[in-house]
PDB file of N, CA and C in Angstrom:
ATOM      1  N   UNK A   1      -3.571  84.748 170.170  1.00  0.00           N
ATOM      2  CA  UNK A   1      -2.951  83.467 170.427  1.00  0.00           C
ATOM      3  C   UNK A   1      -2.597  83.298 171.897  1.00  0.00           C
ATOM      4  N   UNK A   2      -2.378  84.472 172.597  1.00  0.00           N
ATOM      5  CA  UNK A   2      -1.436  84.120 174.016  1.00  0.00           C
ATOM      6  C   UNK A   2      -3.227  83.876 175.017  1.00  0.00           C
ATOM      7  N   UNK A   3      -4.512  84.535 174.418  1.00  0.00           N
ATOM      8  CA  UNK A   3      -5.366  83.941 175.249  1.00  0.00           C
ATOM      9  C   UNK A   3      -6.255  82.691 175.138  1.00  0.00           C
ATOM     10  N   UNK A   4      -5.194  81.651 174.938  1.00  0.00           N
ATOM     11  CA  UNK A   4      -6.246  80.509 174.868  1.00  0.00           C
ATOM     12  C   UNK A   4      -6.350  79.926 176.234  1.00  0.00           C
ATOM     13  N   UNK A   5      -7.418  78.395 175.914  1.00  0.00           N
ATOM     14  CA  UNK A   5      -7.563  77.720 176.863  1.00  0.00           C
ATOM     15  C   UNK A   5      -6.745  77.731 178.200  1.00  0.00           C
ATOM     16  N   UNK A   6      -5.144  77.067 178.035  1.00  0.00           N
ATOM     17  CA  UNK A   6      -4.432  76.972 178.796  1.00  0.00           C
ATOM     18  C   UNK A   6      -3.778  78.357 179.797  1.00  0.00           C
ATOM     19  N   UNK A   7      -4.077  79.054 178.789  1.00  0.00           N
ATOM     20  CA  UNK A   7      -3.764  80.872 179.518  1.00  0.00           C
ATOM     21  C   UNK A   7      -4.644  81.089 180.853  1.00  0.00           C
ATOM     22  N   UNK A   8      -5.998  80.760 180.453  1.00  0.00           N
ATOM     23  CA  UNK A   8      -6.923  80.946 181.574  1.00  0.00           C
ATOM     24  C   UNK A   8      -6.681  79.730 182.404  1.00  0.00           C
ATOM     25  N   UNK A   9      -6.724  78.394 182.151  1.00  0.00           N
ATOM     26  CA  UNK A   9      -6.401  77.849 183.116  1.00  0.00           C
ATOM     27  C   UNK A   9      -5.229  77.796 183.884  1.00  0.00           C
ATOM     28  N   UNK A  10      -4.412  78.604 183.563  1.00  0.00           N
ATOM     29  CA  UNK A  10      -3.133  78.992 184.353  1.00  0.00           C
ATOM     30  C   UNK A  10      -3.155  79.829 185.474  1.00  0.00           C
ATOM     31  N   UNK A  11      -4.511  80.722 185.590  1.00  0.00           N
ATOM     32  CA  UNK A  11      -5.070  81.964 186.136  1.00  0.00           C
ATOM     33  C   UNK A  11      -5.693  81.696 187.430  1.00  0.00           C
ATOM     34  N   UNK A  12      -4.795  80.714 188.341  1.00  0.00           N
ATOM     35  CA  UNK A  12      -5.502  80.559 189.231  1.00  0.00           C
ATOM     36  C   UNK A  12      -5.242  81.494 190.716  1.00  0.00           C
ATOM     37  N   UNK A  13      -4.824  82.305 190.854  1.00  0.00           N
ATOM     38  CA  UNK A  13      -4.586  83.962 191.657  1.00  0.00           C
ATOM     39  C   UNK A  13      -5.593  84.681 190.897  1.00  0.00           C
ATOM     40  N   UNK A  14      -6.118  84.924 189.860  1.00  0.00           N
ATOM     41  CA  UNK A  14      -7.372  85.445 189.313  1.00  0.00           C
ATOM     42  C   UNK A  14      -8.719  85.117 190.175  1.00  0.00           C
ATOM     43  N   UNK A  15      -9.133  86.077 190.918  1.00  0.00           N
ATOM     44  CA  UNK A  15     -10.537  85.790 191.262  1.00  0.00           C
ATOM     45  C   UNK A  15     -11.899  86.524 190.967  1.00  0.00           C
ATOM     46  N   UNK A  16     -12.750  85.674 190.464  1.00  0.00           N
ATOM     47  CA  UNK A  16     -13.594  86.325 189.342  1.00  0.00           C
ATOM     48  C   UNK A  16     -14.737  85.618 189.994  1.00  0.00           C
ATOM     49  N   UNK A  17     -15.537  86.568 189.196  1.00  0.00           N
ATOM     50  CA  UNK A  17     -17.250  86.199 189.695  1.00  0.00           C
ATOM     51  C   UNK A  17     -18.263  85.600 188.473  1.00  0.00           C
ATOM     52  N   UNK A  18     -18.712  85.042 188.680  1.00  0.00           N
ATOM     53  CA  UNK A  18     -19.439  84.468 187.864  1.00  0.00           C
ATOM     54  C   UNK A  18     -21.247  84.457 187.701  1.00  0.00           C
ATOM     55  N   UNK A  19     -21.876  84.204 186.824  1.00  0.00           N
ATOM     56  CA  UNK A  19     -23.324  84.766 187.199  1.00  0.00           C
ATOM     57  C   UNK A  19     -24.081  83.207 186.222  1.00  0.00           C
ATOM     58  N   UNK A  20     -25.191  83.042 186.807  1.00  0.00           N
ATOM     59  CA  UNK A  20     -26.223  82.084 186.140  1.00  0.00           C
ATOM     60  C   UNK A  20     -26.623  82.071 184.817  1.00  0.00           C
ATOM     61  N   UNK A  21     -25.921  81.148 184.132  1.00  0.00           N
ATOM     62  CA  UNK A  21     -26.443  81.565 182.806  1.00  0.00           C
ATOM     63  C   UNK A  21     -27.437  80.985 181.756  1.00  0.00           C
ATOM     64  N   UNK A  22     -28.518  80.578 183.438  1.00  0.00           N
ATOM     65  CA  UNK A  22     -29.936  80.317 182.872  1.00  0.00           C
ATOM     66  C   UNK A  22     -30.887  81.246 183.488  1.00  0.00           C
ATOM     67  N   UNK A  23     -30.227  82.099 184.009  1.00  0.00           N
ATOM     68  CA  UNK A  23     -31.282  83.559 183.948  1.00  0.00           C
ATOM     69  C   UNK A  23     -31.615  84.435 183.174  1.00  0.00           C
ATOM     70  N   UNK A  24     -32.799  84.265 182.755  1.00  0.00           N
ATOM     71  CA  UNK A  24     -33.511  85.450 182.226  1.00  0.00           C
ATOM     72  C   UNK A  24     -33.682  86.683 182.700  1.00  0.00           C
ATOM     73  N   UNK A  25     -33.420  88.029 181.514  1.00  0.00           N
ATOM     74  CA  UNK A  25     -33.340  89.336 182.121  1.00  0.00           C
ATOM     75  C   UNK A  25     -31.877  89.552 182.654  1.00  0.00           C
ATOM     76  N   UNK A  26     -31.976  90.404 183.716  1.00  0.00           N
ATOM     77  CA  UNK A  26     -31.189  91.206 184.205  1.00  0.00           C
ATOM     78  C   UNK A  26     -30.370  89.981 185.268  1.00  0.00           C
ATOM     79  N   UNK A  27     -29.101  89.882 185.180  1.00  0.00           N
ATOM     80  CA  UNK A  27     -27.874  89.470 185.932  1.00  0.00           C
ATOM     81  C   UNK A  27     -27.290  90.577 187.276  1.00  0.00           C
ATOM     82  N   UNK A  28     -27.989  91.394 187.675  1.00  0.00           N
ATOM     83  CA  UNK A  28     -27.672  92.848 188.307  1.00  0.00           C
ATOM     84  C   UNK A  28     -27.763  91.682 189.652  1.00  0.00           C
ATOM     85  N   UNK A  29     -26.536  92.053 190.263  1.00  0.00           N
ATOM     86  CA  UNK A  29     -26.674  91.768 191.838  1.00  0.00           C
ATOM     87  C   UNK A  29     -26.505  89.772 191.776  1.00  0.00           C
ATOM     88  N   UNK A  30     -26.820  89.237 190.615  1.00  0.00           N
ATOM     89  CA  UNK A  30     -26.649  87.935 191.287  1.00  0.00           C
ATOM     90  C   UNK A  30     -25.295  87.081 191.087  1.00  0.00           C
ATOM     91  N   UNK A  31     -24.257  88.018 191.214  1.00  0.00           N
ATOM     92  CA  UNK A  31     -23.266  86.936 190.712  1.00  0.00           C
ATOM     93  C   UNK A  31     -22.704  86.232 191.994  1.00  0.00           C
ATOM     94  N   UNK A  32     -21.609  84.942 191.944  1.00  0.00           N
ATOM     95  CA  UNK A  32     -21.490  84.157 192.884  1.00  0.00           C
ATOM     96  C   UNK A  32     -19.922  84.546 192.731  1.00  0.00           C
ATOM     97  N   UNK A  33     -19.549  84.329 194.051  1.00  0.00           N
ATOM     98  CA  UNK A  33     -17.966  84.220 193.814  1.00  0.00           C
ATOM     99  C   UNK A  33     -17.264  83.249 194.452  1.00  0.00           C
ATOM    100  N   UNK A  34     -16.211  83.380 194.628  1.00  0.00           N
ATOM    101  CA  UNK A  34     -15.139  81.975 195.073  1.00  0.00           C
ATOM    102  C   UNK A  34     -14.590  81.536 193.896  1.00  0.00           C
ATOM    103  N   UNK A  35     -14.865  82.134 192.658  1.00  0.00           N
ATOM    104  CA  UNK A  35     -14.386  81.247 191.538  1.00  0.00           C
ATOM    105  C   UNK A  35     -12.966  81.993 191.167  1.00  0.00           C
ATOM    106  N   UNK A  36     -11.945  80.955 190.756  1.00  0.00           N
ATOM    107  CA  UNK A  36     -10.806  81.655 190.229  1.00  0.00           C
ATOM    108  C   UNK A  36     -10.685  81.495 189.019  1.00  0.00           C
ATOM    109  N   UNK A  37      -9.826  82.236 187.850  1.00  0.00           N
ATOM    110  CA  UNK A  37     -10.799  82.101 186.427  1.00  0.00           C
ATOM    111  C   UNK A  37     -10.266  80.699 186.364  1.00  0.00           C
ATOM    112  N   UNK A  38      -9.331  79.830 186.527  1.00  0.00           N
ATOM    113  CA  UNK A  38      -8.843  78.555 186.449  1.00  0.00           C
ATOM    114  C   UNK A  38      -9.911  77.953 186.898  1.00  0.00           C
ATOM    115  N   UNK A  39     -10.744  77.707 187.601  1.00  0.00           N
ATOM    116  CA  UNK A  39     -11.523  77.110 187.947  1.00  0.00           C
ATOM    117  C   UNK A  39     -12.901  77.176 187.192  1.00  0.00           C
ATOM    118  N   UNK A  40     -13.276  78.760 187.068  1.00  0.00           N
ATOM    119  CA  UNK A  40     -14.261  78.637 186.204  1.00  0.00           C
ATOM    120  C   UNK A  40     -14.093  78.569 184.945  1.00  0.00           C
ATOM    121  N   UNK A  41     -13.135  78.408 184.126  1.00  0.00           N
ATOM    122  CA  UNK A  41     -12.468  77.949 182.824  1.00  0.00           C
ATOM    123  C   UNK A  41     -12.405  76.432 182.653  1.00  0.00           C
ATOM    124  N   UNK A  42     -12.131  75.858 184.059  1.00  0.00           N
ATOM    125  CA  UNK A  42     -12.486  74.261 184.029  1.00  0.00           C
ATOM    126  C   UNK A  42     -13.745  73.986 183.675  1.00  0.00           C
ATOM    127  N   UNK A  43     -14.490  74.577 184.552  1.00  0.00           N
ATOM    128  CA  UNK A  43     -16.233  74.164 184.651  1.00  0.00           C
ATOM    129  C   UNK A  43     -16.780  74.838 183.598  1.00  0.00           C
ATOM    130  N   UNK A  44     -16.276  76.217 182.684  1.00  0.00           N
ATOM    131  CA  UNK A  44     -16.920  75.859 181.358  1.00  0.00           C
ATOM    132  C   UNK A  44     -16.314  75.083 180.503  1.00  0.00           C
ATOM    133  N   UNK A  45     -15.486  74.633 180.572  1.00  0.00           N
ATOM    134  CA  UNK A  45     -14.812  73.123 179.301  1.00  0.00           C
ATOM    135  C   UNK A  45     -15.633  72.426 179.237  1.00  0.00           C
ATOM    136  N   UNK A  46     -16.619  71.778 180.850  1.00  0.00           N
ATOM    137  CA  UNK A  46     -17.390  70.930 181.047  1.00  0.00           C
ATOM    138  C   UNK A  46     -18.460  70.948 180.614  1.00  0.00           C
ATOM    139  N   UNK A  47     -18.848  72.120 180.165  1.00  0.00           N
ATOM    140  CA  UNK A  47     -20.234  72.456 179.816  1.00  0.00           C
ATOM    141  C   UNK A  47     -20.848  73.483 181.112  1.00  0.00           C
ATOM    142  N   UNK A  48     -20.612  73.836 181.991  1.00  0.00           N
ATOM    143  CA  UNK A  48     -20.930  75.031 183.074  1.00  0.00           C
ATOM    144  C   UNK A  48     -21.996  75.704 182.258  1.00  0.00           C
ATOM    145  N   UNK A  49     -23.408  75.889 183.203  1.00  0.00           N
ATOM    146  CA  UNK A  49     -24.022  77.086 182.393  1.00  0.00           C
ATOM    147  C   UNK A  49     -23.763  78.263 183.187  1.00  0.00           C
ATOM    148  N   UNK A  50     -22.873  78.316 183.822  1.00  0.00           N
ATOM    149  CA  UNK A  50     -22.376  79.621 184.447  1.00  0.00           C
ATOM    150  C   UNK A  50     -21.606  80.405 183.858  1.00  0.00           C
ATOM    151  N   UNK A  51     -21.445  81.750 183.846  1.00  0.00           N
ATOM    152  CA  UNK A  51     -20.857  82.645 182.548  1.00  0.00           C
ATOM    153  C   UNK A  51     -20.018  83.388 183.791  1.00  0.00           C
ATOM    154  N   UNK A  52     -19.069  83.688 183.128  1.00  0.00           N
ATOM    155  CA  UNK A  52     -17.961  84.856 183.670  1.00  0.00           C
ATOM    156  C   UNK A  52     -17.812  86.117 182.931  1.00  0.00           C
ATOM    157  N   UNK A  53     -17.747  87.159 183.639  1.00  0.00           N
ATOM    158  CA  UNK A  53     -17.668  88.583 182.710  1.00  0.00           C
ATOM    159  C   UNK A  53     -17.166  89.727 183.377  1.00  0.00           C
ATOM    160  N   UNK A  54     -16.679  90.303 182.631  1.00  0.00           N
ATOM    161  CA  UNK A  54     -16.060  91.284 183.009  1.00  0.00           C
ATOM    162  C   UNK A  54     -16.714  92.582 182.512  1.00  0.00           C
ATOM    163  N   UNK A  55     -17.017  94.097 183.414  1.00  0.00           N
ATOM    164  CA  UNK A  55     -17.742  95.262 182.554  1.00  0.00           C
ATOM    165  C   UNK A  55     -17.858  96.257 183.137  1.00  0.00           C
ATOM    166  N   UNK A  56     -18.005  97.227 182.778  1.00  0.00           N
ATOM    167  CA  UNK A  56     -18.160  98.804 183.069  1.00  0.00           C
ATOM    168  C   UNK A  56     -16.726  98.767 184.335  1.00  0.00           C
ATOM    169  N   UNK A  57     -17.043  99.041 185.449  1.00  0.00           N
ATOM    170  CA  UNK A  57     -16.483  98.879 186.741  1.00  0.00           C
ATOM    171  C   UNK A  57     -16.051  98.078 187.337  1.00  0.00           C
ATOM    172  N   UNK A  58     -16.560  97.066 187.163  1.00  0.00           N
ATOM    173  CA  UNK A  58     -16.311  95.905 188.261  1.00  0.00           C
ATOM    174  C   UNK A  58     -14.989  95.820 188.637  1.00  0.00           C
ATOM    175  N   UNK A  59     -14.880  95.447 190.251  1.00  0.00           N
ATOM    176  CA  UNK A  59     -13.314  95.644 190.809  1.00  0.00           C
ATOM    177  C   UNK A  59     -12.767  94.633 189.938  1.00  0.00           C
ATOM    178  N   UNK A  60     -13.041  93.465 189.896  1.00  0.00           N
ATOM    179  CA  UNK A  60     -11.898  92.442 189.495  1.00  0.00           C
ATOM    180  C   UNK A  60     -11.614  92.771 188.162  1.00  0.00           C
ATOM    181  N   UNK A  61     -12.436  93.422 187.354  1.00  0.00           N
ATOM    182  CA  UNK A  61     -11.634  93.893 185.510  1.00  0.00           C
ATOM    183  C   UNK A  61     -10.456  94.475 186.183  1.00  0.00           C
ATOM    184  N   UNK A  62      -9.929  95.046 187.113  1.00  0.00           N
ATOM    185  CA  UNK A  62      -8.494  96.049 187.159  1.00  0.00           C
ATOM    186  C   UNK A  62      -7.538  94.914 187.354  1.00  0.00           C
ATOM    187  N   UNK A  63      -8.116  93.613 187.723  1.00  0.00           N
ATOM    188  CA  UNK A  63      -6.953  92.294 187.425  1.00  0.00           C
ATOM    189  C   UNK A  63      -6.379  91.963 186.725  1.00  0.00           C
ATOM    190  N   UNK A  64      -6.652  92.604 185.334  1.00  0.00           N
ATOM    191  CA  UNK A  64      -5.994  92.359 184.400  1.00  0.00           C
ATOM    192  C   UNK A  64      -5.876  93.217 183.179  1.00  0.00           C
ATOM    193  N   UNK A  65      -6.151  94.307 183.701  1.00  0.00           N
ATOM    194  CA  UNK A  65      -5.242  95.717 181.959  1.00  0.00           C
ATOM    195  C   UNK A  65      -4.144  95.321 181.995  1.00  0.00           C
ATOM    196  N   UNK A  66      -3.487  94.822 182.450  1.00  0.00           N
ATOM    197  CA  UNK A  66      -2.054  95.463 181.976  1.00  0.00           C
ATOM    198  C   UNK A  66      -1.762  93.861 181.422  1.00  0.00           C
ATOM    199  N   UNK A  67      -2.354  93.056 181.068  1.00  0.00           N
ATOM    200  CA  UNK A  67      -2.046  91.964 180.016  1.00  0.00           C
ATOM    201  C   UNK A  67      -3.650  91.968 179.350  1.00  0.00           C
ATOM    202  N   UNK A  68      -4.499  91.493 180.187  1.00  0.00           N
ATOM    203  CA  UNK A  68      -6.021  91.508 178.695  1.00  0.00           C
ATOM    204  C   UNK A  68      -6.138  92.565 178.335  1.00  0.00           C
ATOM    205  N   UNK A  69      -6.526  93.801 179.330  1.00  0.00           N
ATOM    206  CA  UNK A  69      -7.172  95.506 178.979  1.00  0.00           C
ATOM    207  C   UNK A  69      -6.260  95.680 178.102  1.00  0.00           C
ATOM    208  N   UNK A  70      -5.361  95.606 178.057  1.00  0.00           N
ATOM    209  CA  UNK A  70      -4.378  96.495 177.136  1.00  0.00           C
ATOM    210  C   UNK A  70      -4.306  95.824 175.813  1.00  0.00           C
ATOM    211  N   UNK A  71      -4.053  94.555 175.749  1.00  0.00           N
ATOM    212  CA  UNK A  71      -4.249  94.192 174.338  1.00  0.00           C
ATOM    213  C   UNK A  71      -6.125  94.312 173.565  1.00  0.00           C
ATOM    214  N   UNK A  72      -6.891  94.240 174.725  1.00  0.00           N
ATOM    215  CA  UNK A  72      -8.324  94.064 174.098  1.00  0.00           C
ATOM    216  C   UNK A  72      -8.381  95.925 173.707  1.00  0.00           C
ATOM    217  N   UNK A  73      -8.006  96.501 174.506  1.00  0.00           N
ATOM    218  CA  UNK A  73      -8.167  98.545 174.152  1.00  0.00           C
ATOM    219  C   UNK A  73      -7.006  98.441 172.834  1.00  0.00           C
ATOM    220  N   UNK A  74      -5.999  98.121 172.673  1.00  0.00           N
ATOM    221  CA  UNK A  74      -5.336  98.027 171.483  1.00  0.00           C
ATOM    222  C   UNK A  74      -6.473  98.055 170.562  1.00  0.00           C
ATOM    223  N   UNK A  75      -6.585  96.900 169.895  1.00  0.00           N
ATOM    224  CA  UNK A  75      -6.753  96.566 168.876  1.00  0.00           C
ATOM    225  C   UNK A  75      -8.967  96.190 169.081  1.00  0.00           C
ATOM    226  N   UNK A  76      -9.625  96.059 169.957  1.00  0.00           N
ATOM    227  CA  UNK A  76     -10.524  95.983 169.883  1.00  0.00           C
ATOM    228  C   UNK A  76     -11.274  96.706 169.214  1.00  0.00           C
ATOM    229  N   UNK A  77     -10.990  98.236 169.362  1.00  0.00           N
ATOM    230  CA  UNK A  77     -11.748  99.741 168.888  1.00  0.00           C
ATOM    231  C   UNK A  77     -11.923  99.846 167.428  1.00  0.00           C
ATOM    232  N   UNK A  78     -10.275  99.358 166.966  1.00  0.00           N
ATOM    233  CA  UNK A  78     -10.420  99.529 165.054  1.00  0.00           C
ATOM    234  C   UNK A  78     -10.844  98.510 164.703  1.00  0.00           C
ATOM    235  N   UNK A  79     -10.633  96.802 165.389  1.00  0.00           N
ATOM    236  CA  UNK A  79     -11.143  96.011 164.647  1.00  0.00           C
ATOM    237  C   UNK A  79     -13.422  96.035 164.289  1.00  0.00           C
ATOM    238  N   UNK A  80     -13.888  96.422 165.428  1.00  0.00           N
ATOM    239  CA  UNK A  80     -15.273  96.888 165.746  1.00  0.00           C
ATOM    240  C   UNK A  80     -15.365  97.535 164.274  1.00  0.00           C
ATOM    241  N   UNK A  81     -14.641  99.160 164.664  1.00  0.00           N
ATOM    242  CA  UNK A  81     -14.934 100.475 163.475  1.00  0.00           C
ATOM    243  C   UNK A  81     -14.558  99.747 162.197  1.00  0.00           C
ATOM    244  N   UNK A  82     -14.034  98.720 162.010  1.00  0.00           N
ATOM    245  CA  UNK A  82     -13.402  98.572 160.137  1.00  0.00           C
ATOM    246  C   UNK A  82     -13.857  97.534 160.148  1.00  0.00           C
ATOM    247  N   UNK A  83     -14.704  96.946 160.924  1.00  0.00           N
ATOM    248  CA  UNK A  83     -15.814  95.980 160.433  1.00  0.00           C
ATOM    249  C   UNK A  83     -17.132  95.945 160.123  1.00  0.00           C
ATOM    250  N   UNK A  84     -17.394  95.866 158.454  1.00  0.00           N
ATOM    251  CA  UNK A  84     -18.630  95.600 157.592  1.00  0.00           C
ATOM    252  C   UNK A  84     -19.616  95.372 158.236  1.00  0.00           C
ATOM    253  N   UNK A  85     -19.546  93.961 159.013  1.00  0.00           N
ATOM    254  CA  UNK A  85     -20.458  93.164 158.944  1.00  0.00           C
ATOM    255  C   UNK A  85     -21.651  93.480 160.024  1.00  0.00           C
ATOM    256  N   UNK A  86     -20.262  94.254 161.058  1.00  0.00           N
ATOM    257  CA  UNK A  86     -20.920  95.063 162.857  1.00  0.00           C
ATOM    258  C   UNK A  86     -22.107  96.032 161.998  1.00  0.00           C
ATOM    259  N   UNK A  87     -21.655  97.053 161.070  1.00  0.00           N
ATOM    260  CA  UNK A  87     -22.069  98.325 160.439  1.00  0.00           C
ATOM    261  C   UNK A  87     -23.475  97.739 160.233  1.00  0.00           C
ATOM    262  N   UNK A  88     -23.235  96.822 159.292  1.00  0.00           N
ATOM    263  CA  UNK A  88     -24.670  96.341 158.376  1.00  0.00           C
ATOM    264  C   UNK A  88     -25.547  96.036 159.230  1.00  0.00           C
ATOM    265  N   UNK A  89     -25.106  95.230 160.495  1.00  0.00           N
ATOM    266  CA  UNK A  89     -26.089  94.962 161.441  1.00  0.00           C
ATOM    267  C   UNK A  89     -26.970  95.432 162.509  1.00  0.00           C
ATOM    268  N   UNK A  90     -26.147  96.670 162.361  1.00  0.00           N
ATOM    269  CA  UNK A  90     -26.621  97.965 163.657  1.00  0.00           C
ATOM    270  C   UNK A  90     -26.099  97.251 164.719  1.00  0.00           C
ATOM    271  N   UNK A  91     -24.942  96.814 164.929  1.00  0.00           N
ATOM    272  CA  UNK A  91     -24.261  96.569 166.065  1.00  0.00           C
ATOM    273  C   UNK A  91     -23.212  97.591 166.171  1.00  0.00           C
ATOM    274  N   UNK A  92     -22.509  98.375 165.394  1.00  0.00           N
ATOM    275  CA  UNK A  92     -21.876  99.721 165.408  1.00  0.00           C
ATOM    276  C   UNK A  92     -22.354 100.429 164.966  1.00  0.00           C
ATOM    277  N   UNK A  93     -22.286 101.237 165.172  1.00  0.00           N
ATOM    278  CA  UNK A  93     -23.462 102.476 164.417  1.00  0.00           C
ATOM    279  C   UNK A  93     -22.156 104.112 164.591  1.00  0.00           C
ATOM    280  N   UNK A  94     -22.176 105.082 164.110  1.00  0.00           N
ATOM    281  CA  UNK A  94     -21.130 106.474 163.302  1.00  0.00           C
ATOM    282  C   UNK A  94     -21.080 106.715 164.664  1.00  0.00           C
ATOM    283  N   UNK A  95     -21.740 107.325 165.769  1.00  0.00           N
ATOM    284  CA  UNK A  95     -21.999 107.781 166.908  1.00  0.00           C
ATOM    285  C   UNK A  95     -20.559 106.987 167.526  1.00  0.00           C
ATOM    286  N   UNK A  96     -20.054 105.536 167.566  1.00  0.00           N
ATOM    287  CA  UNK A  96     -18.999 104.741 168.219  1.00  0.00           C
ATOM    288  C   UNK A  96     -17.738 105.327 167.713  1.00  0.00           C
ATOM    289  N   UNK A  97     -17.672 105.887 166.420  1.00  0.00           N
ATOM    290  CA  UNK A  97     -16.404 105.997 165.719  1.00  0.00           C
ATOM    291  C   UNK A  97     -15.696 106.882 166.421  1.00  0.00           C
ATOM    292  N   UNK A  98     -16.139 107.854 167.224  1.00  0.00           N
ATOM    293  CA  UNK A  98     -15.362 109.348 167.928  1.00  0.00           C
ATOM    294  C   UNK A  98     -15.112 108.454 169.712  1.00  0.00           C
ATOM    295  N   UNK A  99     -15.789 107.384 169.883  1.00  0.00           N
ATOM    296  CA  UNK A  99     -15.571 107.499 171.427  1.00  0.00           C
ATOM    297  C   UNK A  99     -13.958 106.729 171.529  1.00  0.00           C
ATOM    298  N   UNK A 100     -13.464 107.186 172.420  1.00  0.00           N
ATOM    299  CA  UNK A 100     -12.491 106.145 172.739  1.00  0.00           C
ATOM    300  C   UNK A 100     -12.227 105.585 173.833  1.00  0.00           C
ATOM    301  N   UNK A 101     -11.770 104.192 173.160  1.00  0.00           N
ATOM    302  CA  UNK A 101     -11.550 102.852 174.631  1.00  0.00           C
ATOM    303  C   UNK A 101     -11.301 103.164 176.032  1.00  0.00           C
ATOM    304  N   UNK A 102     -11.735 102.947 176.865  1.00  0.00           N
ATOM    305  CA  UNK A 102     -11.061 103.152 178.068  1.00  0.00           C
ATOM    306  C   UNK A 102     -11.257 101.908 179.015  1.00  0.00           C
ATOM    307  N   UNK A 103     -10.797 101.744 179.759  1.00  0.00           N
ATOM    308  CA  UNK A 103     -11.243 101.424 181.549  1.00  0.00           C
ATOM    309  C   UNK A 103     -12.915 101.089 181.407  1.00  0.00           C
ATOM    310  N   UNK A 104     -13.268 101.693 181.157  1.00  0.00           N
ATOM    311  CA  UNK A 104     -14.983 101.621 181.387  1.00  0.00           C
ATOM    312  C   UNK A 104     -15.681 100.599 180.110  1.00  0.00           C
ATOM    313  N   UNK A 105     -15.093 101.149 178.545  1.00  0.00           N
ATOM    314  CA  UNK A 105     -16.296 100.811 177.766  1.00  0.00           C
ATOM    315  C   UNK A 105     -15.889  99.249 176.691  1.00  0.00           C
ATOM    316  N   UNK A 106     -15.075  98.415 177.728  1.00  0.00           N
ATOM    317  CA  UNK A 106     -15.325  97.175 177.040  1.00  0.00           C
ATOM    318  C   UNK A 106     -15.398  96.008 178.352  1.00  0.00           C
ATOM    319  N   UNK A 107     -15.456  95.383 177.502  1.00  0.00           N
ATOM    320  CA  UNK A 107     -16.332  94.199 178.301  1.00  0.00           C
ATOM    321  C   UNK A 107     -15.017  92.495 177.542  1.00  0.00           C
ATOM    322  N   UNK A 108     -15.684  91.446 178.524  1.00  0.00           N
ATOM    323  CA  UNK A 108     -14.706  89.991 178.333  1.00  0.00           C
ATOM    324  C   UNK A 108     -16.192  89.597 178.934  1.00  0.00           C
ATOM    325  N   UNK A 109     -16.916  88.445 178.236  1.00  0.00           N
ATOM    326  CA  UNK A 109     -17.700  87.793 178.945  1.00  0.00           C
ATOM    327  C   UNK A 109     -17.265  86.038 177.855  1.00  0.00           C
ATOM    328  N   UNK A 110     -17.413  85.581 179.099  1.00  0.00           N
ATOM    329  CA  UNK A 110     -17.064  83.755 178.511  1.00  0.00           C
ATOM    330  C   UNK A 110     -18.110  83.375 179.296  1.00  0.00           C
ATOM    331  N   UNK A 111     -18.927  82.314 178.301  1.00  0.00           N
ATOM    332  CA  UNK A 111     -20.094  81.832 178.746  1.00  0.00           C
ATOM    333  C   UNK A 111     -20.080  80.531 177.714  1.00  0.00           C
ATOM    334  N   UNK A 112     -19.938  79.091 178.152  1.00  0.00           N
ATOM    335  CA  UNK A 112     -20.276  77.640 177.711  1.00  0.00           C
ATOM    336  C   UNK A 112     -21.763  77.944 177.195  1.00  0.00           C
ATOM    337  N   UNK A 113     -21.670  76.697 176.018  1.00  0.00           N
ATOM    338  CA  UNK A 113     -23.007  77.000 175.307  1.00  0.00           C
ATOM    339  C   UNK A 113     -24.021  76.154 175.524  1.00  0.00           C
ATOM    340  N   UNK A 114     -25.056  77.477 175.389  1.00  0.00           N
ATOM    341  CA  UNK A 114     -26.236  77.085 176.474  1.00  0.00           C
ATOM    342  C   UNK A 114     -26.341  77.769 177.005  1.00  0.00           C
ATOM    343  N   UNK A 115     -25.667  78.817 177.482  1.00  0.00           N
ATOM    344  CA  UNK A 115     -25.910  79.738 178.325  1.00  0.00           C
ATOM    345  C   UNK A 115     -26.598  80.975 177.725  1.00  0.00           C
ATOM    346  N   UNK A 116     -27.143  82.023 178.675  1.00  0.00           N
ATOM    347  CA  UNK A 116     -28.239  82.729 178.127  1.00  0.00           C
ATOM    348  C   UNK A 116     -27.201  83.899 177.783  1.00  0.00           C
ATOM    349  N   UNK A 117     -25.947  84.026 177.542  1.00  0.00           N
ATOM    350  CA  UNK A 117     -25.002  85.383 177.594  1.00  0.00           C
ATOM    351  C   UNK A 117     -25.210  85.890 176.495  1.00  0.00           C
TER     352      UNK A 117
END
């Protein structure tokens, strides 16, 4: 509940990068920046085919553990593992059940639809 719409558009000291999200393949190396997530939270309301994401390393994910990281490492890991539907699909697979959350192995990507994310 505390991350909706208005949360991100509140986020304007947030500066985040954003990548094309009418590229095909690999996103490696082309993202654009200047965007603050308030801003790029505007321009996807609008329909933006530009996607924002957060992953592995990237400096700007350390902008925010200690309000997103921390609630998404909470509760992200068991909701994944005690879900059916991930299992059935080979989107989790037994090998995930032993690793645990960190810094590194989750991801936030927001992408308006239409976009290739």
């Amino acid at each position: 509940e505390k991350f909706d719409w208005d949360y991100f558009l509140s986020m304007d000291d947030v500066e985040v990068e954003v990548q094309d999200g009418t590229t095909l393949g690999s996103d490696m190396g082309a993202g654009k920046t200047g965007y603050t997530m308030a801003s790029y939270t505007a321009e996807a309301l609008e329909g933006s085919t530009n996607y924002m994401k957060y992953e592995d390393f990237d400096a700007f994910k350390k902008r925010l553990p200690h309000e997103l990281g921390t609630t998404v490492i909470k509760y992200l890991g068991g909701a994944l593992k005690d879900s059916k539907k991930l299992r059935e699909e080979g989107h989790w697979i037994e090998a995930f059940d032993e690793r645990e959350f960190s810094e590194y192995n989750w991801s936030v990507w927001v992408g308006a639809a239409g976009t290739t994310t």
